[in-house]
PDB file of N, CA and C in Angstrom:
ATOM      1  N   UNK A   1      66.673  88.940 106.721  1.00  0.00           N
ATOM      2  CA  UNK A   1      67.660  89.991 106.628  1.00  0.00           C
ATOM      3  C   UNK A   1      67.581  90.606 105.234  1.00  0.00           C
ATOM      4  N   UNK A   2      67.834  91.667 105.246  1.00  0.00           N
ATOM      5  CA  UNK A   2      67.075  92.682 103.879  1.00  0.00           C
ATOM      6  C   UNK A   2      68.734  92.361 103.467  1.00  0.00           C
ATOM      7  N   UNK A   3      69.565  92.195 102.262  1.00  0.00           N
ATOM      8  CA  UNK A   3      70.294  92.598 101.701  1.00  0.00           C
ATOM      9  C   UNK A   3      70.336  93.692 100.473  1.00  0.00           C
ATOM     10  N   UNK A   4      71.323  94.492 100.834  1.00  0.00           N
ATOM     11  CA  UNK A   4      71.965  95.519 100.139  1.00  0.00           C
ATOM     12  C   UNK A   4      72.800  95.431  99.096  1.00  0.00           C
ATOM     13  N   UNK A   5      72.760  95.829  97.843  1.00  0.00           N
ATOM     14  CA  UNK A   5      74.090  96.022  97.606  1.00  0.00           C
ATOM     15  C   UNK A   5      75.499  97.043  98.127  1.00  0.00           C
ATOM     16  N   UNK A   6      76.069  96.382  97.672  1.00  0.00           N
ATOM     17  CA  UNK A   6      77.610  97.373  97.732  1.00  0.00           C
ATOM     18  C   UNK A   6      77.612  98.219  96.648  1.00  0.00           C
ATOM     19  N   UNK A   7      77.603  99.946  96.758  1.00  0.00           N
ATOM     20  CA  UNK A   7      77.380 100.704  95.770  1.00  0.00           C
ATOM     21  C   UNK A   7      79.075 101.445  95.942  1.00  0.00           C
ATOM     22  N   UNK A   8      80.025 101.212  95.174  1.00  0.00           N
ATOM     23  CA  UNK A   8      81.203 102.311  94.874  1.00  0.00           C
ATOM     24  C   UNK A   8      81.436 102.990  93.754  1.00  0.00           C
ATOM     25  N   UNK A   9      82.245 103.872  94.123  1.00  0.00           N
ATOM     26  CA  UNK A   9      82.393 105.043  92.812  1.00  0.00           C
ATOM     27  C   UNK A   9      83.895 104.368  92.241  1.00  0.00           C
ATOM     28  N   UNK A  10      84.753 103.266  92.974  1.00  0.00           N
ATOM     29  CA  UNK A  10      86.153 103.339  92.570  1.00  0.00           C
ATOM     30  C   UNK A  10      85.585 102.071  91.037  1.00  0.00           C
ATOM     31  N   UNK A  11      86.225 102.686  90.294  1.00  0.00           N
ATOM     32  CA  UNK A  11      86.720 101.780  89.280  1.00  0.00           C
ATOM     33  C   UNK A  11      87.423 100.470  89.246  1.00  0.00           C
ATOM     34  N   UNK A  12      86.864  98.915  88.852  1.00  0.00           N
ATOM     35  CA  UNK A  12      88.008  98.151  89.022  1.00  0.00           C
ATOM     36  C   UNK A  12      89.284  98.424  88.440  1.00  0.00           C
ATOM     37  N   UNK A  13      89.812  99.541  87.846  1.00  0.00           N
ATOM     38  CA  UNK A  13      91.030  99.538  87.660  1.00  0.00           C
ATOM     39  C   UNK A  13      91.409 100.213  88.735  1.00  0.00           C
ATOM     40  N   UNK A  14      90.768 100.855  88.982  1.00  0.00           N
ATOM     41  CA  UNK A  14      91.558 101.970  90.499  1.00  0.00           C
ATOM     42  C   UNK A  14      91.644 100.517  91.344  1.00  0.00           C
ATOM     43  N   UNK A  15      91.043  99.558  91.524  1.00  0.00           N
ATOM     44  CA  UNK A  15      90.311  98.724  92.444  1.00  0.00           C
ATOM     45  C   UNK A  15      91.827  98.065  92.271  1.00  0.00           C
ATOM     46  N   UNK A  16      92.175  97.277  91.171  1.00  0.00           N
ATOM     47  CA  UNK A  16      93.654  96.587  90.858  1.00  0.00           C
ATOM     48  C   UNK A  16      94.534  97.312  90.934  1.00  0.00           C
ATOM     49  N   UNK A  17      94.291  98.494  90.946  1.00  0.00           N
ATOM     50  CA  UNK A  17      96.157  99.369  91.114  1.00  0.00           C
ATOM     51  C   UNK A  17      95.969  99.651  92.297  1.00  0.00           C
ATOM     52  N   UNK A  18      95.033  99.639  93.164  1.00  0.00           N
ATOM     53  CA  UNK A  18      95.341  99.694  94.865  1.00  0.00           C
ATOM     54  C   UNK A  18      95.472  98.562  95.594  1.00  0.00           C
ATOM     55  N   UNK A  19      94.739  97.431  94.943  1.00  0.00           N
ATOM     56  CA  UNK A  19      95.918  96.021  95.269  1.00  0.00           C
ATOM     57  C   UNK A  19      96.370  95.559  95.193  1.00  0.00           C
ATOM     58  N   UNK A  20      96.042  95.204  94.080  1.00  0.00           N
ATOM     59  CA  UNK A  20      97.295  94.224  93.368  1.00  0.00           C
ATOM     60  C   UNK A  20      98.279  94.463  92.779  1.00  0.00           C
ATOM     61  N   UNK A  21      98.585  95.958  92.484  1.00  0.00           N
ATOM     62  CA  UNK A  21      99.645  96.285  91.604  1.00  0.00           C
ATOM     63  C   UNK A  21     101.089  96.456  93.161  1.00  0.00           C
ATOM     64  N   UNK A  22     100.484  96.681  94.261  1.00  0.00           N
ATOM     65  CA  UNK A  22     101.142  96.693  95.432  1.00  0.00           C
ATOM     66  C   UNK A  22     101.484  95.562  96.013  1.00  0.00           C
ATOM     67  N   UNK A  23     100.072  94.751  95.896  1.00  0.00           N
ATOM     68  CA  UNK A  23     100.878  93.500  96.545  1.00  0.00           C
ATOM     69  C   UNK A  23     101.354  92.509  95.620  1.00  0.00           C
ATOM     70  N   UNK A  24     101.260  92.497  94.224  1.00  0.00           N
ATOM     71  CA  UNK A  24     102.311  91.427  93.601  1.00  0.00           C
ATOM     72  C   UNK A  24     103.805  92.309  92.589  1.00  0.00           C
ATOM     73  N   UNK A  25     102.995  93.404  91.593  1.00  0.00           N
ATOM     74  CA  UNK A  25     103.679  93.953  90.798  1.00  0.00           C
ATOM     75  C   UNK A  25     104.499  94.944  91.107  1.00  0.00           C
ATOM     76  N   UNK A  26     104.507  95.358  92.031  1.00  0.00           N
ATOM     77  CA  UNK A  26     105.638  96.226  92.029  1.00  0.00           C
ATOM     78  C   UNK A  26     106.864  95.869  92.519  1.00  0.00           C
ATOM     79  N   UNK A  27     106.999  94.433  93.062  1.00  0.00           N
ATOM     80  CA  UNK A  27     108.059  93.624  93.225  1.00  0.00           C
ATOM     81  C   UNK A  27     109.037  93.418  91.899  1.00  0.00           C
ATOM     82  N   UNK A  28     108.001  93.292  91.178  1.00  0.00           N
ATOM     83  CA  UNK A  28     108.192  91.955  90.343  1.00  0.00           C
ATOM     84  C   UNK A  28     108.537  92.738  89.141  1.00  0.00           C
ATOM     85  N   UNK A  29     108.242  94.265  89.181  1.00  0.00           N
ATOM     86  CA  UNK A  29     108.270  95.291  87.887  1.00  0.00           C
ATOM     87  C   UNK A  29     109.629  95.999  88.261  1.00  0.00           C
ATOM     88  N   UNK A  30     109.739  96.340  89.599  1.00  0.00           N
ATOM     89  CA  UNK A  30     111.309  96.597  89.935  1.00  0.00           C
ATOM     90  C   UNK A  30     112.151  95.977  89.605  1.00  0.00           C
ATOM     91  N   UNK A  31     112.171  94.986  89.548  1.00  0.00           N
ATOM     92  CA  UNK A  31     113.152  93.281  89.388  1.00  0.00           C
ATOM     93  C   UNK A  31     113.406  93.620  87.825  1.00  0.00           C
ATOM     94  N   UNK A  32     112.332  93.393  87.196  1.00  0.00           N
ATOM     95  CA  UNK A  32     112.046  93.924  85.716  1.00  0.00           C
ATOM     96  C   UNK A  32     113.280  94.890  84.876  1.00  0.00           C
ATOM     97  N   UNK A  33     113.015  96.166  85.585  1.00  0.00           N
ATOM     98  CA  UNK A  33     113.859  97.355  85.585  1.00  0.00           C
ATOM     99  C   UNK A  33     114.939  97.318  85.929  1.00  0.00           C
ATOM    100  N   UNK A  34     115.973  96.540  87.442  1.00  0.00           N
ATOM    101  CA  UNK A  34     116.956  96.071  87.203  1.00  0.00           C
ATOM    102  C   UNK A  34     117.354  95.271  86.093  1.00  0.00           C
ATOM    103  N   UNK A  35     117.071  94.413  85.863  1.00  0.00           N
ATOM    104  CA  UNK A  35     117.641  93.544  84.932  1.00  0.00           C
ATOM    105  C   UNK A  35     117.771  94.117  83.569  1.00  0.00           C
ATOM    106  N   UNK A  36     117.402  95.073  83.258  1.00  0.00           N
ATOM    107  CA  UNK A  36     117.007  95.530  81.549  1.00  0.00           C
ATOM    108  C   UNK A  36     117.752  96.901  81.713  1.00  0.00           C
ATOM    109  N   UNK A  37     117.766  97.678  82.897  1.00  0.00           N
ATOM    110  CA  UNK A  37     118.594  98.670  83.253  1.00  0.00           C
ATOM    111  C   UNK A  37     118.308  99.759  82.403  1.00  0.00           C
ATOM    112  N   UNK A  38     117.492 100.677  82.253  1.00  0.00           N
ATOM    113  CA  UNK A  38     116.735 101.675  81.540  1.00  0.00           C
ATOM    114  C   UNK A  38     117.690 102.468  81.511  1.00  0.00           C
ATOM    115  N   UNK A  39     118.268 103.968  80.666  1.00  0.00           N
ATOM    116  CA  UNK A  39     119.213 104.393  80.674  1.00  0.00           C
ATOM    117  C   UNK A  39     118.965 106.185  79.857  1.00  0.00           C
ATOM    118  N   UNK A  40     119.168 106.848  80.840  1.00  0.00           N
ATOM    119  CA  UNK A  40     118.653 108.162  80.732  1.00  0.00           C
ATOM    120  C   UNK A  40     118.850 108.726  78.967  1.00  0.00           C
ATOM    121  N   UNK A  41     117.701 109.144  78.923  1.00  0.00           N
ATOM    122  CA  UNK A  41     117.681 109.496  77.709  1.00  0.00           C
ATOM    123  C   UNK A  41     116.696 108.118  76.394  1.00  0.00           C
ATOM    124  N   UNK A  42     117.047 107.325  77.138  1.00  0.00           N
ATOM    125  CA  UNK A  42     116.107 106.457  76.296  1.00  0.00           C
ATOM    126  C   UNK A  42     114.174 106.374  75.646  1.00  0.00           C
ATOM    127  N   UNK A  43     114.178 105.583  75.142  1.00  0.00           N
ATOM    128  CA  UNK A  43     112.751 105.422  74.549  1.00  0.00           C
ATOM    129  C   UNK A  43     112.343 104.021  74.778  1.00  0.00           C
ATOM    130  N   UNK A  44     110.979 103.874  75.862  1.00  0.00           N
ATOM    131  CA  UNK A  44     110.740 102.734  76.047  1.00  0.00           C
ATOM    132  C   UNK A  44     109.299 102.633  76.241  1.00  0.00           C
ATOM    133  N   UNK A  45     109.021 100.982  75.700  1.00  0.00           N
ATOM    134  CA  UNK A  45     107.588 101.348  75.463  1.00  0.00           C
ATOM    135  C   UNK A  45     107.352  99.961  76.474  1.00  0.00           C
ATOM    136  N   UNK A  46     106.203 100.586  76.940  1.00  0.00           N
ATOM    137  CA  UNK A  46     105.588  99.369  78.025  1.00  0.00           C
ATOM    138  C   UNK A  46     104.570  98.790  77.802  1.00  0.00           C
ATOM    139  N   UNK A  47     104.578  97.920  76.851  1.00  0.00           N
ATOM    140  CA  UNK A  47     103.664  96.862  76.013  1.00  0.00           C
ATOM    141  C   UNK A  47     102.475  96.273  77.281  1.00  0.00           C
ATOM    142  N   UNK A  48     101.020  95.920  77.055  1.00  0.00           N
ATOM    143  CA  UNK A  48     100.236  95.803  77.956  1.00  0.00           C
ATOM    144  C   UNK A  48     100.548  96.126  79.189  1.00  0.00           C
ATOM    145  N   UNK A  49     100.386  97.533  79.199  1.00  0.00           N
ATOM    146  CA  UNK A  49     101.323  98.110  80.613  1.00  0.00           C
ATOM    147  C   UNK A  49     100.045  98.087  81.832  1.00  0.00           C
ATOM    148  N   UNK A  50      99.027  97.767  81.569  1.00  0.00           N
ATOM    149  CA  UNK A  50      97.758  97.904  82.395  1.00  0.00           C
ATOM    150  C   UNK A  50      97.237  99.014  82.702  1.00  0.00           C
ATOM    151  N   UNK A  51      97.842  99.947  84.469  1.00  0.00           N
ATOM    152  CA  UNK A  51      97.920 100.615  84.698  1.00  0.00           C
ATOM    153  C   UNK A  51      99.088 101.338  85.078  1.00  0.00           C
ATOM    154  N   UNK A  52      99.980 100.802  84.248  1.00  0.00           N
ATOM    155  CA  UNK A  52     101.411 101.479  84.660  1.00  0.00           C
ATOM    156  C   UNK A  52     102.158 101.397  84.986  1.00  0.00           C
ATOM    157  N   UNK A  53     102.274 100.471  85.953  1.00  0.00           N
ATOM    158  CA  UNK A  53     103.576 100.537  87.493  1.00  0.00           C
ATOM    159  C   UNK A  53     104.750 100.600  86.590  1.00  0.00           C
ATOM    160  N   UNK A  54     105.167  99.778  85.717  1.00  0.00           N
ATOM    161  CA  UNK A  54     106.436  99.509  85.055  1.00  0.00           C
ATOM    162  C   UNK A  54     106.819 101.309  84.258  1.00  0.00           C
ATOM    163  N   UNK A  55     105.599 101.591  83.584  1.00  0.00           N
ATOM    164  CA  UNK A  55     106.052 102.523  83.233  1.00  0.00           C
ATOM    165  C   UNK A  55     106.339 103.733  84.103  1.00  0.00           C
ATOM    166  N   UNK A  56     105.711 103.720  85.274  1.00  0.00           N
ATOM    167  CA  UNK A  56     106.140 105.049  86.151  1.00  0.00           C
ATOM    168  C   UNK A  56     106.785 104.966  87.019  1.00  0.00           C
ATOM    169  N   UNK A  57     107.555 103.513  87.396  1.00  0.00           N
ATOM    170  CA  UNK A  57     108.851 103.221  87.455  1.00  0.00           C
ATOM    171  C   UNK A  57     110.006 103.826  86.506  1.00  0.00           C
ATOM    172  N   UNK A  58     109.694 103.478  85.309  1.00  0.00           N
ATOM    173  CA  UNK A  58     111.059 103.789  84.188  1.00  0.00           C
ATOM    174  C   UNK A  58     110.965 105.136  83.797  1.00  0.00           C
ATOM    175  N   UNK A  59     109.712 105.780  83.945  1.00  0.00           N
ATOM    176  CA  UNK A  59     109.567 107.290  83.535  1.00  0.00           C
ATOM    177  C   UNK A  59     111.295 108.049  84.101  1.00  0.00           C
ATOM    178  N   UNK A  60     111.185 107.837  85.290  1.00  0.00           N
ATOM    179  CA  UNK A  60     112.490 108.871  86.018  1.00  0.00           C
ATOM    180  C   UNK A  60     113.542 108.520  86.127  1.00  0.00           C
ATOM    181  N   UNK A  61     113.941 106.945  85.503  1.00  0.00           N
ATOM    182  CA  UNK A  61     115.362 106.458  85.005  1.00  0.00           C
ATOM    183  C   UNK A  61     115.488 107.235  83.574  1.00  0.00           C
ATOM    184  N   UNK A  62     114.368 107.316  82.837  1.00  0.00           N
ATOM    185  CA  UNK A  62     114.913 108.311  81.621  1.00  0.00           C
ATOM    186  C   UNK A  62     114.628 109.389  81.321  1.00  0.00           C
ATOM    187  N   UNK A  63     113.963 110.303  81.800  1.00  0.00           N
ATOM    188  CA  UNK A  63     113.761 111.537  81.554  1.00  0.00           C
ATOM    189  C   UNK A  63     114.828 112.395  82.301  1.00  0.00           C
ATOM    190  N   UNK A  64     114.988 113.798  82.132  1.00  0.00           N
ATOM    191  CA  UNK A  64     114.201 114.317  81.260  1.00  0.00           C
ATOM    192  C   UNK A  64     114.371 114.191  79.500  1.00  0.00           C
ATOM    193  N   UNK A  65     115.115 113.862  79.246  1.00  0.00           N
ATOM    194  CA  UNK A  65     115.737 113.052  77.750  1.00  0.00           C
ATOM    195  C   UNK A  65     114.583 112.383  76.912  1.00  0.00           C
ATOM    196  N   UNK A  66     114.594 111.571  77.694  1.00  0.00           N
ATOM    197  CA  UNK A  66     113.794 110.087  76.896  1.00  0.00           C
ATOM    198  C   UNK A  66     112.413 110.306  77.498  1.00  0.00           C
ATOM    199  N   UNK A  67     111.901 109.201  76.922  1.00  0.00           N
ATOM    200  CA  UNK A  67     110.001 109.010  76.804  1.00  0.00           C
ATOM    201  C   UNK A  67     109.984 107.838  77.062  1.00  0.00           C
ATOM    202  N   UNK A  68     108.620 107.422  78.102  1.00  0.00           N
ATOM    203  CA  UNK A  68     108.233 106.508  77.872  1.00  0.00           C
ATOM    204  C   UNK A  68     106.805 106.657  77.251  1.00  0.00           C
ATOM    205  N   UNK A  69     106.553 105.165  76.715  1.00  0.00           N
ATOM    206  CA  UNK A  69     104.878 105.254  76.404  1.00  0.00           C
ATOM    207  C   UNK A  69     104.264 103.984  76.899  1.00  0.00           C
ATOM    208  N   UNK A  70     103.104 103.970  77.083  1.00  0.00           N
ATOM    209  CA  UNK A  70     102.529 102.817  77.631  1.00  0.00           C
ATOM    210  C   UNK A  70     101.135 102.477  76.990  1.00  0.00           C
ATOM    211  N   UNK A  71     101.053 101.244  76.577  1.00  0.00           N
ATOM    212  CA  UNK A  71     100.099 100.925  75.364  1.00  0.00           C
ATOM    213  C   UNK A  71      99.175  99.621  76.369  1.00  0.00           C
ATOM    214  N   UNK A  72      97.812  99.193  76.387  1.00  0.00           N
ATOM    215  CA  UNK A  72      96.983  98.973  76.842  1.00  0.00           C
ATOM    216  C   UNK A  72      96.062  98.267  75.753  1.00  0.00           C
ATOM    217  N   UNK A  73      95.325  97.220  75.896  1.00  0.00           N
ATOM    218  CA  UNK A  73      94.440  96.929  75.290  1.00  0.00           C
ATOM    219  C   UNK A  73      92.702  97.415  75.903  1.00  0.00           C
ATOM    220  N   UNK A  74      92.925  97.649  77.126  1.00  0.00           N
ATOM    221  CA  UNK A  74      91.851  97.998  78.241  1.00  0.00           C
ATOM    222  C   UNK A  74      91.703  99.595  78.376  1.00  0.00           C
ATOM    223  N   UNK A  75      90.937 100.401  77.679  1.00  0.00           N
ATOM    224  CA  UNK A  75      90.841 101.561  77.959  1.00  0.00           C
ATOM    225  C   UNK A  75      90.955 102.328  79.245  1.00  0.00           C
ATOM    226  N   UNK A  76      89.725 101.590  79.948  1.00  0.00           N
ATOM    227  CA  UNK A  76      89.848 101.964  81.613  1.00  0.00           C
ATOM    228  C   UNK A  76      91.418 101.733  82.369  1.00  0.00           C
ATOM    229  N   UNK A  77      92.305 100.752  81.994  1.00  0.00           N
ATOM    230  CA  UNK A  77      93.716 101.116  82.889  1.00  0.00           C
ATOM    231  C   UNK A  77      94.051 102.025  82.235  1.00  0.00           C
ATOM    232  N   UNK A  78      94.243 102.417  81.312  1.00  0.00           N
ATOM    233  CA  UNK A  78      94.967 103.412  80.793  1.00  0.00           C
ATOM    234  C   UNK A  78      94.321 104.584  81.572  1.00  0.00           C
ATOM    235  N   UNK A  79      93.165 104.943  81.309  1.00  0.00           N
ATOM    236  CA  UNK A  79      92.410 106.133  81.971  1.00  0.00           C
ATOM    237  C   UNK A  79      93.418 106.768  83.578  1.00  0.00           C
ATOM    238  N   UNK A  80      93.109 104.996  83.895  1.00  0.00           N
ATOM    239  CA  UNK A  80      94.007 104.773  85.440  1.00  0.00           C
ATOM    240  C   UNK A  80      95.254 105.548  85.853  1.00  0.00           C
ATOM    241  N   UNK A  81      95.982 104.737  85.011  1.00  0.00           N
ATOM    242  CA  UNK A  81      97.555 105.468  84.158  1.00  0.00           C
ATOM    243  C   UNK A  81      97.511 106.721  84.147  1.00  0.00           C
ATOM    244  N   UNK A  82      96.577 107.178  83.615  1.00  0.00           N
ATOM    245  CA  UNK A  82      96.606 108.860  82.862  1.00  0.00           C
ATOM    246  C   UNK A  82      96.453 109.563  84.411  1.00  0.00           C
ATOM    247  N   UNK A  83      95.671 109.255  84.645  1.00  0.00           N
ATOM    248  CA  UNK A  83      95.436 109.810  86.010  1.00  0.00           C
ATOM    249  C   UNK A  83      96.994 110.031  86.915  1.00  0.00           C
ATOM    250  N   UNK A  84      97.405 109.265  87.073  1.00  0.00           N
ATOM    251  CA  UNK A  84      98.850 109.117  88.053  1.00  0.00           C
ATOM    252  C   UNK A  84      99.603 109.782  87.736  1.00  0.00           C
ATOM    253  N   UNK A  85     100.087 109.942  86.338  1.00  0.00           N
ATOM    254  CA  UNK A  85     101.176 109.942  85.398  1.00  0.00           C
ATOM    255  C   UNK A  85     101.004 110.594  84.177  1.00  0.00           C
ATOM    256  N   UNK A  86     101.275 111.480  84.068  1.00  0.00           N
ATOM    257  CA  UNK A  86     100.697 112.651  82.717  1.00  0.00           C
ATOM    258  C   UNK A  86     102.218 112.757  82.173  1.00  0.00           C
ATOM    259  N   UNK A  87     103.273 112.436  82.355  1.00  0.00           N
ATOM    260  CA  UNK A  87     104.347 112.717  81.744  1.00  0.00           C
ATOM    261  C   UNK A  87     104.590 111.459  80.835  1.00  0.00           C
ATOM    262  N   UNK A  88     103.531 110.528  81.014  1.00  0.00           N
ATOM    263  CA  UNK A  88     103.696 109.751  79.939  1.00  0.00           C
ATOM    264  C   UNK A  88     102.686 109.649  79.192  1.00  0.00           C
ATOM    265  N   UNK A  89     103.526 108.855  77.249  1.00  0.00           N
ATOM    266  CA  UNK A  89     102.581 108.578  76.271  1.00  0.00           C
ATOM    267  C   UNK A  89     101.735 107.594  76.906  1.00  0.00           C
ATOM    268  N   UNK A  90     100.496 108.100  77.610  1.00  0.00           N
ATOM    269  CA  UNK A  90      99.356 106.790  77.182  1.00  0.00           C
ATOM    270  C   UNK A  90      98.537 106.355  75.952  1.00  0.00           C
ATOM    271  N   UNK A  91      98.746 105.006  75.831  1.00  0.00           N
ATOM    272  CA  UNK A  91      97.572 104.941  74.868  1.00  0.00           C
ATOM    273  C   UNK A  91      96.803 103.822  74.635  1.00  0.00           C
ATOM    274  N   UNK A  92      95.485 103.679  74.333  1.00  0.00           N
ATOM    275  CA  UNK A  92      94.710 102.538  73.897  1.00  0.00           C
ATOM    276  C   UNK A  92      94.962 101.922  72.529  1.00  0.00           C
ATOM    277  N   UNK A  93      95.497 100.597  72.860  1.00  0.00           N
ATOM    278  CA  UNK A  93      95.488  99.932  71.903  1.00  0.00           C
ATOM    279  C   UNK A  93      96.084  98.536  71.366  1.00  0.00           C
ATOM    280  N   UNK A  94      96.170  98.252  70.620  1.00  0.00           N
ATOM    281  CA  UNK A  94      96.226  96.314  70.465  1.00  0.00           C
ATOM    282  C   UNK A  94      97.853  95.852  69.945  1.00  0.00           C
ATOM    283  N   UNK A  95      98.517  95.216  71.158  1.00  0.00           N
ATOM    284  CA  UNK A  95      99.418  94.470  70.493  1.00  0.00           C
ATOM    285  C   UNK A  95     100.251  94.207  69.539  1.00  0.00           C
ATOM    286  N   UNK A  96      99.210  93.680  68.892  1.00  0.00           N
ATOM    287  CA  UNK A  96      99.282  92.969  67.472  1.00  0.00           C
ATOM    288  C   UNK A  96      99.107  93.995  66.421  1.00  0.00           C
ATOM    289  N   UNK A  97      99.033  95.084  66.597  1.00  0.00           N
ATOM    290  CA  UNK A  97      98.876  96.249  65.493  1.00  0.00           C
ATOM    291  C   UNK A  97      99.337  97.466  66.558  1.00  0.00           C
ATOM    292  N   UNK A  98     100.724  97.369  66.307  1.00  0.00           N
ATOM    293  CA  UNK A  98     101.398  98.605  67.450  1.00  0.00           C
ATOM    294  C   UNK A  98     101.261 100.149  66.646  1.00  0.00           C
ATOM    295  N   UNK A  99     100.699 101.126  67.568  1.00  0.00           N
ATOM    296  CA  UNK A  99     100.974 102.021  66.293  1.00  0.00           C
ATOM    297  C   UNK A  99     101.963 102.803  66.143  1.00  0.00           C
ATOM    298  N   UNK A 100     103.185 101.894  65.779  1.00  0.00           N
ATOM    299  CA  UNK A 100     104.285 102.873  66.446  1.00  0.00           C
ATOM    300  C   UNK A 100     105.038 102.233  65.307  1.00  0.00           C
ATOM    301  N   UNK A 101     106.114 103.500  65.120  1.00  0.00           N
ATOM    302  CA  UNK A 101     106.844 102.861  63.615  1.00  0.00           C
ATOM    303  C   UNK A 101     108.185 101.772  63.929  1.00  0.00           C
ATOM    304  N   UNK A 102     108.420 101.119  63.013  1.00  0.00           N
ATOM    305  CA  UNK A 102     109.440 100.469  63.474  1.00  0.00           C
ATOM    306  C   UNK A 102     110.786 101.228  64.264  1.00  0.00           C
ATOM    307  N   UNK A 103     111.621 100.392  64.936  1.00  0.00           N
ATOM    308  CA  UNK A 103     112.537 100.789  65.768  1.00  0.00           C
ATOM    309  C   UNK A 103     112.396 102.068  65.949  1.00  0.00           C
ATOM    310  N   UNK A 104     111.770 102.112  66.889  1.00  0.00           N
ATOM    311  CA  UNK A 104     111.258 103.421  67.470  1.00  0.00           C
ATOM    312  C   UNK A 104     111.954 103.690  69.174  1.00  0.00           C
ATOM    313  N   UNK A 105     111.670 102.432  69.580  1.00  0.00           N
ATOM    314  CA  UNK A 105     112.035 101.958  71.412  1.00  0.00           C
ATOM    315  C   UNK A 105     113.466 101.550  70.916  1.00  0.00           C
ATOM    316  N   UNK A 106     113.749 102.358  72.062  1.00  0.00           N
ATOM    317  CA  UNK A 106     115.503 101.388  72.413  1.00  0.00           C
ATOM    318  C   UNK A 106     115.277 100.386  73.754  1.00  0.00           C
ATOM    319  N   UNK A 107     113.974  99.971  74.293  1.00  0.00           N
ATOM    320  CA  UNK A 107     113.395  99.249  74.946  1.00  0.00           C
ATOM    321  C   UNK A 107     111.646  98.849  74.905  1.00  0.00           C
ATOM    322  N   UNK A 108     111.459  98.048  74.699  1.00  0.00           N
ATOM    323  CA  UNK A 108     110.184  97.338  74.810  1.00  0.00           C
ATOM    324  C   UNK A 108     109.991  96.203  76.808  1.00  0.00           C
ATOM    325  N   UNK A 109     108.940  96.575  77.153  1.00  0.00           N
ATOM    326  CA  UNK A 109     108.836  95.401  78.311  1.00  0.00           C
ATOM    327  C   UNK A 109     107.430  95.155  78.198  1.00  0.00           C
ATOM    328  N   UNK A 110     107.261  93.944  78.878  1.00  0.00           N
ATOM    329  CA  UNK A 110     105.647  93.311  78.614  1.00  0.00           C
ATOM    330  C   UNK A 110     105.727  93.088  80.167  1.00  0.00           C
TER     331      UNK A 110
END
């Protein structure tokens, strides 16, 4: 039997936000958002946000007022992100060196 590869154009991030962000995280990122209760007009930043869900959840609890932004260590989710969701700050970058000035968020979520 001759084997083939499997040739796709989707990205594993497209690949994780069409499954897995459905079948575990968006439970679990709603739950999130209750409990912390986002509040129109606010500023919230969604610390290793991947590809988003949390943040494009909270986008429309605070706008048009407030901002969210969503920070990534993985270029490609973000790309992901950008794609979905243009009303938010995306951006690449590390944790541990936020580039964001102090008390900036009136919410942070990981």
């Amino acid at each position: 039997m001759d084997q083939q590869p499997i040739q796709t154009t989707t990205s594993p991030s497209e690949i994780y936000n069409g499954y897995m962000v459905p079948a575990i995280f968006e439970r679990w990122s709603a739950a999130l958002l209750e409990s912390v209760a986002p509040q129109p007009g606010e500023r919230i930043l969604d610390l290793a946000c991947g590809t988003g869900v949390v943040a494009r959840m909270a986008a429309p609890m605070v706008q048009p007022e407030g901002k969210v932004f969503g920070l990534d260590f993985n270029g490609a989710q973000i790309v992901t992100a950008r794609a979905m969701d243009s009303s938010i700050d995306w951006r690449e970058g590390d944790a541990g060196f936020l580039p964001f000035d102090d008390q900036e968020f009136d919410l942070v979520v990981c």
